[in-house]
Protein backbone atom coordinates (compact mmCIF):
# COMPACT_ATOMS: atom_id res chain seq x y z
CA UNK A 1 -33.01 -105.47 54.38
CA UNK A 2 -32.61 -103.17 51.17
CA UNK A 3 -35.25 -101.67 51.99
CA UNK A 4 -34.73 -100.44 55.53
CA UNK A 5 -31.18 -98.93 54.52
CA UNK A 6 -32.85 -97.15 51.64
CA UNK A 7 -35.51 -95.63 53.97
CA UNK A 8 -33.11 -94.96 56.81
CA UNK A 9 -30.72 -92.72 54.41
CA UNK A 10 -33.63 -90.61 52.85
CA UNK A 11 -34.79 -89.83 56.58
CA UNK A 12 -31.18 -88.78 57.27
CA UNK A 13 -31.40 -86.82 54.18
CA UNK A 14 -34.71 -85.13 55.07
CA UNK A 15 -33.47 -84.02 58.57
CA UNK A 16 -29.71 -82.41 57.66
CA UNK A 17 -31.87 -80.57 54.63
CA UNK A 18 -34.16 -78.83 57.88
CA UNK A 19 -31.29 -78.76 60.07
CA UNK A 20 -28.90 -76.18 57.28
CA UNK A 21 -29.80 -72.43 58.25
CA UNK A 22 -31.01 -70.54 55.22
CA UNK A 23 -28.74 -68.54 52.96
CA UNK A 24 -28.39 -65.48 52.01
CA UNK A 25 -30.57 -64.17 48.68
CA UNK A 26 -28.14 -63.72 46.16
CA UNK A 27 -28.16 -60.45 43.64
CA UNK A 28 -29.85 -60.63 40.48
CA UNK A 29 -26.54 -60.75 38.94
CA UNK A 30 -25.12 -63.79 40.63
CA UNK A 31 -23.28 -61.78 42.90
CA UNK A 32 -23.30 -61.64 47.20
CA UNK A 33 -23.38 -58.00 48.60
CA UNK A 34 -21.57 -57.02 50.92
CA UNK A 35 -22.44 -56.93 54.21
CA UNK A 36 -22.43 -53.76 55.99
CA UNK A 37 -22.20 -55.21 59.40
CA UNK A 38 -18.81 -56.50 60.49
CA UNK A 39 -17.59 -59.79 60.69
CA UNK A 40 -17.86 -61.34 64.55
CA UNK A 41 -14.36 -63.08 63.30
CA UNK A 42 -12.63 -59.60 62.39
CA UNK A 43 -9.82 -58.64 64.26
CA UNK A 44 -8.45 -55.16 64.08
CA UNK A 45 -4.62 -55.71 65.79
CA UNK A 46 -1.74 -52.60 65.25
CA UNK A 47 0.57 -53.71 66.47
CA UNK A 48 0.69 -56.50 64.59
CA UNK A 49 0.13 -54.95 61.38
CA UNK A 50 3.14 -52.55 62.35
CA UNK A 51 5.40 -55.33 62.83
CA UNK A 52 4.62 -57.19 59.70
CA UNK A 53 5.50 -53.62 58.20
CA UNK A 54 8.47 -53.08 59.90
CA UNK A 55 9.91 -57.26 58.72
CA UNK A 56 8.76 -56.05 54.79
CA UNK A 57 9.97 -52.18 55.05
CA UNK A 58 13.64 -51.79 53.39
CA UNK A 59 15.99 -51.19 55.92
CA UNK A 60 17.01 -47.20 56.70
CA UNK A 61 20.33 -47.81 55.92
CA UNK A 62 20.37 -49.63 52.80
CA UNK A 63 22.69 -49.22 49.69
CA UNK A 64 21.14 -47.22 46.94
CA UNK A 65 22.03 -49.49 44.32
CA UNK A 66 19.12 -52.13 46.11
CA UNK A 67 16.42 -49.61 45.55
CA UNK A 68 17.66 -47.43 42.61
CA UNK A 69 14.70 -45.40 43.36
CA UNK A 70 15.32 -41.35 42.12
CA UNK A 71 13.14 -38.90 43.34
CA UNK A 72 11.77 -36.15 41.16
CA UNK A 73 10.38 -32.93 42.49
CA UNK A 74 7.78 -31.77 40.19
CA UNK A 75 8.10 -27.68 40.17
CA UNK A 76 4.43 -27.03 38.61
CA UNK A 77 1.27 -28.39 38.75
CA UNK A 78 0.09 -29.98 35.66
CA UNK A 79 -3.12 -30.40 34.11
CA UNK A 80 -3.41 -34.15 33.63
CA UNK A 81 -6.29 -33.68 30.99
CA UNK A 82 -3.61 -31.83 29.30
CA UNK A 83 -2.41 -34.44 26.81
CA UNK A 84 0.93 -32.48 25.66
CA UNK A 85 1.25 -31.28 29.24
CA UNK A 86 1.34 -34.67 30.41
CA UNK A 87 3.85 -36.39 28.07
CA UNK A 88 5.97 -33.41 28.53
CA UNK A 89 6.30 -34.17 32.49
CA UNK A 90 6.74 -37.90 31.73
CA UNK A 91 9.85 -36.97 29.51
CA UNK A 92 11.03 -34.17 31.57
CA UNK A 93 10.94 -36.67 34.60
CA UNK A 94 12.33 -39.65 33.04
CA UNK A 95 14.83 -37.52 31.65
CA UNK A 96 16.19 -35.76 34.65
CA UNK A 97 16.27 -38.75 36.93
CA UNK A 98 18.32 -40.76 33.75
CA UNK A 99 21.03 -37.99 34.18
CA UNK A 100 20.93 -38.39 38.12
CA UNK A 101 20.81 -42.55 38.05
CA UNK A 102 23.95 -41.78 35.44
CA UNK A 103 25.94 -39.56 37.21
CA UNK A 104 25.76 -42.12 40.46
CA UNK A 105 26.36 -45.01 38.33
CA UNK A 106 29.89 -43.31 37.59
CA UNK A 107 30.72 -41.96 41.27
CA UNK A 108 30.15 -45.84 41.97
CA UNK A 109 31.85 -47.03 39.09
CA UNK A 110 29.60 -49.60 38.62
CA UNK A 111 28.20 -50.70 34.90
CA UNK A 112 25.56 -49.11 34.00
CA UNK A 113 25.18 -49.72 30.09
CA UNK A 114 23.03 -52.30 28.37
CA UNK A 115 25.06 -55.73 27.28
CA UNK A 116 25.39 -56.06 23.39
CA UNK A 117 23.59 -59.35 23.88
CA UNK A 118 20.16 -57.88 25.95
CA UNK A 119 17.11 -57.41 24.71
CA UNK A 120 14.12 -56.20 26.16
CA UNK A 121 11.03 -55.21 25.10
CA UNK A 122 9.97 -51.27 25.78
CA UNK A 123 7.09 -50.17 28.29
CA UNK A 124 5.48 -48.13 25.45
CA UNK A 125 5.77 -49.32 21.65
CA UNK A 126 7.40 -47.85 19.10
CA UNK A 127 4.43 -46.75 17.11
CA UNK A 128 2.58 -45.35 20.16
CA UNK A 129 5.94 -43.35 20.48
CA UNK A 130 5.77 -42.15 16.62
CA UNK A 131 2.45 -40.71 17.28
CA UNK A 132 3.98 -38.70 20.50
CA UNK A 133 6.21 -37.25 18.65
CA UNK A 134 4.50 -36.36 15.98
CA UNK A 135 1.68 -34.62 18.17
CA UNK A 136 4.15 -32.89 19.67
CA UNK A 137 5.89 -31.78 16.47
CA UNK A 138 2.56 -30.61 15.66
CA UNK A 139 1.85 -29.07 18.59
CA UNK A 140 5.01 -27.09 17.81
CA UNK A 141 4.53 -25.77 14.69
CA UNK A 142 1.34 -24.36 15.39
CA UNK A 143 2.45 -22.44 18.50
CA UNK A 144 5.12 -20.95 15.36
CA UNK A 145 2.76 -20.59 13.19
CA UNK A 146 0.92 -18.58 16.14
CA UNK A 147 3.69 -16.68 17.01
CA UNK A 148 4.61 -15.86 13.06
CA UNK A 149 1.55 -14.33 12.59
CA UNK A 150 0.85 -12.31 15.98
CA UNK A 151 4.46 -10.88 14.94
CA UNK A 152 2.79 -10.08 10.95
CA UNK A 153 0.53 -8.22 13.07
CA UNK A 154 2.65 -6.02 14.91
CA UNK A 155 5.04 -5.26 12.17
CA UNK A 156 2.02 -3.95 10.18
CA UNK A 157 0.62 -1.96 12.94
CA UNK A 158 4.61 -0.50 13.19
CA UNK A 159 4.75 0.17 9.39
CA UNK A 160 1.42 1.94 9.39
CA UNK A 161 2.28 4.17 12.10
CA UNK A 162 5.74 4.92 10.69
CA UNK A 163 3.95 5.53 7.21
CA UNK A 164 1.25 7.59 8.78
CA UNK A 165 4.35 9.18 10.40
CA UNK A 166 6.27 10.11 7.43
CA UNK A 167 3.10 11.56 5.86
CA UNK A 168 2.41 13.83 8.72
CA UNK A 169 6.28 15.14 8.47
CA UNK A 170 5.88 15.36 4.72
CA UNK A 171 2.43 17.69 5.28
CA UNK A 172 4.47 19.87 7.60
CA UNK A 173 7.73 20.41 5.49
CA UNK A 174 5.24 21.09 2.49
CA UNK A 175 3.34 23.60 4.81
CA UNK A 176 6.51 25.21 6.18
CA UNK A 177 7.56 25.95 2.44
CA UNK A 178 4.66 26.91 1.53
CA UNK A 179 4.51 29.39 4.54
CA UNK A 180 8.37 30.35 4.13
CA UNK A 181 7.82 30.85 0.26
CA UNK A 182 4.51 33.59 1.85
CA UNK A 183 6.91 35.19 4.17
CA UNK A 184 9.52 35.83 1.79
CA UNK A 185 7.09 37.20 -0.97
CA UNK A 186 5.68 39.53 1.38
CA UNK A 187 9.13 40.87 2.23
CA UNK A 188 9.83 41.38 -1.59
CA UNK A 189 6.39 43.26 -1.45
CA UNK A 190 7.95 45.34 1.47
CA UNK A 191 11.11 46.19 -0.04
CA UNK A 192 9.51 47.68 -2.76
CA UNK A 193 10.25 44.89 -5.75
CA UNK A 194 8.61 45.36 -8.77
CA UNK A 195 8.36 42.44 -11.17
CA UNK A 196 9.95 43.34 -14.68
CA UNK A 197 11.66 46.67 -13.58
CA UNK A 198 15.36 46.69 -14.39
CA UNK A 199 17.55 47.46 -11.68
CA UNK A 200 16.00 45.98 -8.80
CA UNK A 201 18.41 43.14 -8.17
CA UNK A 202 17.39 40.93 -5.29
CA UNK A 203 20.27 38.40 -5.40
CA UNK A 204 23.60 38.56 -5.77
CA UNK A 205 24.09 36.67 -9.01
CA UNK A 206 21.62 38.33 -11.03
CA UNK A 207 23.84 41.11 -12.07
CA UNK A 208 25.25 40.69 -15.97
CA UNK A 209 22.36 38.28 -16.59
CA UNK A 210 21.43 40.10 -19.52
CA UNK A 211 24.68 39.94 -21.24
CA UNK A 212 24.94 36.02 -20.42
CA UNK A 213 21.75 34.93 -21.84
CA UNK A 214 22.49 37.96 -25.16
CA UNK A 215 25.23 35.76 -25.49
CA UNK A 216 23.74 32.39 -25.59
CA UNK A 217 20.64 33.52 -27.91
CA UNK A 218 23.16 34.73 -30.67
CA UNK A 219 24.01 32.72 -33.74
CA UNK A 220 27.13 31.30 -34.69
CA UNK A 221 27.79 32.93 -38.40
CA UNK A 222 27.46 30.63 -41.36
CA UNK A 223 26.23 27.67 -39.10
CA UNK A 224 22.70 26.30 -39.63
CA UNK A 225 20.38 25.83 -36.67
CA UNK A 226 20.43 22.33 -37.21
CA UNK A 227 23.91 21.86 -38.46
CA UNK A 228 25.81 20.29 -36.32
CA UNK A 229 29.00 20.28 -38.20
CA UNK A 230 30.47 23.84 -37.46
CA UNK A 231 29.31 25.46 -41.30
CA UNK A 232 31.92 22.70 -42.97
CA UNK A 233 28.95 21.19 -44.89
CA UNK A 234 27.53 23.81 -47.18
CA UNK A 235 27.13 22.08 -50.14
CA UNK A 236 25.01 18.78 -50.44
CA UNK A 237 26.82 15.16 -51.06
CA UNK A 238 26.64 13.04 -54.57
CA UNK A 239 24.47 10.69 -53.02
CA UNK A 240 21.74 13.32 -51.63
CA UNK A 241 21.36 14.79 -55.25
CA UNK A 242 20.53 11.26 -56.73
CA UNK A 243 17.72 10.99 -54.46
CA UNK A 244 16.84 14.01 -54.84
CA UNK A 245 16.71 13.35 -58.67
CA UNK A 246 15.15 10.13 -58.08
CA UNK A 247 12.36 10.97 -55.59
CA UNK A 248 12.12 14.93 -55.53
CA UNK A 249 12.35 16.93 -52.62
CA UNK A 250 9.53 16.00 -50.49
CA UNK A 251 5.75 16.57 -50.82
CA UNK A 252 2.68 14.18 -51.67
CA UNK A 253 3.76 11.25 -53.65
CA UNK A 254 0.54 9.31 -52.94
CA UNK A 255 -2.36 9.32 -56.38
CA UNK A 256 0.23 11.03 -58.22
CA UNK A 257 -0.86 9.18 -61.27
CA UNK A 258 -5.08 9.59 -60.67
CA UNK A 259 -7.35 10.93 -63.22
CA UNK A 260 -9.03 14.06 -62.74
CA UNK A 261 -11.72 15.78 -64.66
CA UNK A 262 -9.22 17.64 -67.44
CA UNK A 263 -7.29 14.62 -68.23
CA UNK A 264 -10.78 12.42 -68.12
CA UNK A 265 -11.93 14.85 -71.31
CA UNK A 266 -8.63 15.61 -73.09
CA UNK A 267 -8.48 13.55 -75.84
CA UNK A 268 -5.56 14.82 -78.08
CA UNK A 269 -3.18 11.71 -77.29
CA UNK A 270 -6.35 9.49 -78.81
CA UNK A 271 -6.36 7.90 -82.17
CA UNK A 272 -9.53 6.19 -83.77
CA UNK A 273 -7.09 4.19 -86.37
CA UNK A 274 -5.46 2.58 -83.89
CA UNK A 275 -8.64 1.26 -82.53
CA UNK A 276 -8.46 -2.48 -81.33
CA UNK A 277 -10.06 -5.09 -83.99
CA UNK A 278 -9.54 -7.39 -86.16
CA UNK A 279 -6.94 -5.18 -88.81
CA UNK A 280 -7.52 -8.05 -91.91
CA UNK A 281 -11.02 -7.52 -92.15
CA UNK A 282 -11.87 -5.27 -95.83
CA UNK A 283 -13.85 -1.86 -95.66
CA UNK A 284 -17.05 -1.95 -97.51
C-alpha cells in the first residue's frame, strides 16, 4: 500500500511540472525587464482617476492657515550650476516668504513664534551652514578685492593724464616766457637801447639808482668791515692779549721744534766734559 501512494504522488508531481507554462528568462542581473507590450489587465479609466483627484485635491475655498503654502515669484533665471547663485535664491526665497507668512500671522493674530519648550532639529546642519557662509564671505571679498583694484587702475590712468597734463601746461607757460622775454628784447632793440649807455632809462624806477647803490657801497668811518659793534671796540680785551702772548698771532705751529741742517752742525751749546760716564774713574 506504501508503495502505490508513493508512486501515485510522483506521477502527480511529474504531470503539474509539464502542465506550468515556461517563464520568462530572467536578466543576467537577477532582474525581469520590462515588458514593452501592455498588460491585457490594464485599464486606462479618466474619469475615474479625475474623481479620485477631485476627493484628495484641497478644497478651493480653504483657510490659508491649512495649507500655509507662500508663493514666490522668482524675477531672474538662475544658473543652478551656479553654486553662490543658487544659495542666494534659496535665502532670498526663504526670506521673503518668512516676512509674508509673518505679516499674515499678525493680520490673523494667531501665534506664530516657537514655544520656549520646542525643539527641532534643522533641515540643513549647522556646519553645512558655516561653510555657506563662509563661501559666501569669500565670495565677497574677492568681488572687493576685484573692484579695489579695477578702481587702482583707473585712478592711475587719471593721475597720469593729469600729470602728463600739468607737464604740457608747464612746457607752454615756459615757451610763452620764453617767447614774451624774445618779443620784448626785440622791442628794446627797436627803441634804440643800448646796454651800458647812461641815460637810456627803460623803467620807471631806475632813475637815482646810481646815488642809491653810491650810498650803500660807502663805508661807515672808523668801523671795521667785520666789526659789528659800531667802531666801540678799538682796542683789544685783557684776555685776547694773553693768548696772544701765550700762542702768538697765528701761523704754523706744527715741527716748530724740528732739526734742520744749521742746528744739526752747530755745536757751540756742546761740552765734551760733561760727557756721560762713569765721573770716579782716574785719568791715566
Amino acid at each position: 500500500m506504501v508503495d502505490l501512494k508513493v508512486n501515485d504522488i510522483t506521477d502527480k508531481a511529474i504531470e503539474n511540472e509539464e502542465s506550468e507554462p515556461e517563464s520568462e528568462p530572467e536578466s543576467e542581473d537577477g532582474e525581469e525587464k520590462p515588458s514593452t507590450e501592455p498588460s491585457k489587465d490594464a485599464i486606462y479609466n479618466s474619469e475615474a482617476l479625475l474623481e479620485k483627484l477631485e476627493d484628495i485635491a484641497w478644497p478651493k475655498k480653504i483657510d490659508w492657515t491649512q495649507k500655509l503654502t507662500i508663493n514666490h515669484q522668482q524675477g531672474d533665471k538662475i544658473d543652478v550650476n551656479d553654486d553662490l547663485a543658487r544659495e542666494l535664491a534659496f535665502y532670498t526665497q526663504a526670506l521673503d516668504s518668512t516676512r509674508v507668512a509673518l505679516s499674515k500671522f499678525e493680520k490673523l493674530g494667531m501665534p506664530f513664534l516657537r514655544p520656549q519648550d520646542y525643539y527641532a532639529e534643522m533641515v540643513k546642519s549647522d556646519s553645512h551652514m558655516l561653510k555657506i557662509k563662509d563661501k559666501l564671505l569669500f565670495e565677497k571679498k574677492k568681488i572687493e578685492e576685484a573692484e579695489e583694484r579695477r578702481k587702482m587702475r583707473e585712478n592711475k590712468k587719471i593721475a597720469k593724464q593729469v600729470q602728463a597734463e600739468k607737464l604740457r601746461e608747464r612746457e607752454k607757460r615756459k615757451k610763452d616766457e620764453i617767447e614774451s622775454v624774445k618779443k620784448w628784447r626785440k622791442q628794446r632793440e627797436r627803441e634804440g637801447f643800448v646796454k651800458g649807455e647812461k641815460g637810456n632809462k627803460v623803467f620807471g624806477f631806475e632813475d637815482g639808482e646810481d646815488e642809491v647803490y653810491d650810498k650803500v657801497r660807502k663805508k661807515r668811518p672808523g668801523v671795521a668791515p667785520g666789526d659789528r659793534s659800531g667802531g666801540k671796540n678799538k682796542g683789544k680785551s685783557k684776555a685776547r692779549e694773553k693768548r696772544d702772548k701765550k700762542f702768538g698771532f697765528g701761523g704754523r705751529k706744527a715741527l716748530k721744534k724740528q732739526n734742520t741742517a744749521e742746528t744739526t752742525n752747530d755745536f757751540r751749546g756742546f761740552n765734551k766734559g760733561e760727557m756721560g760716564g762713569n765721573k770716579k774713574q782716574k785719568r791715566f
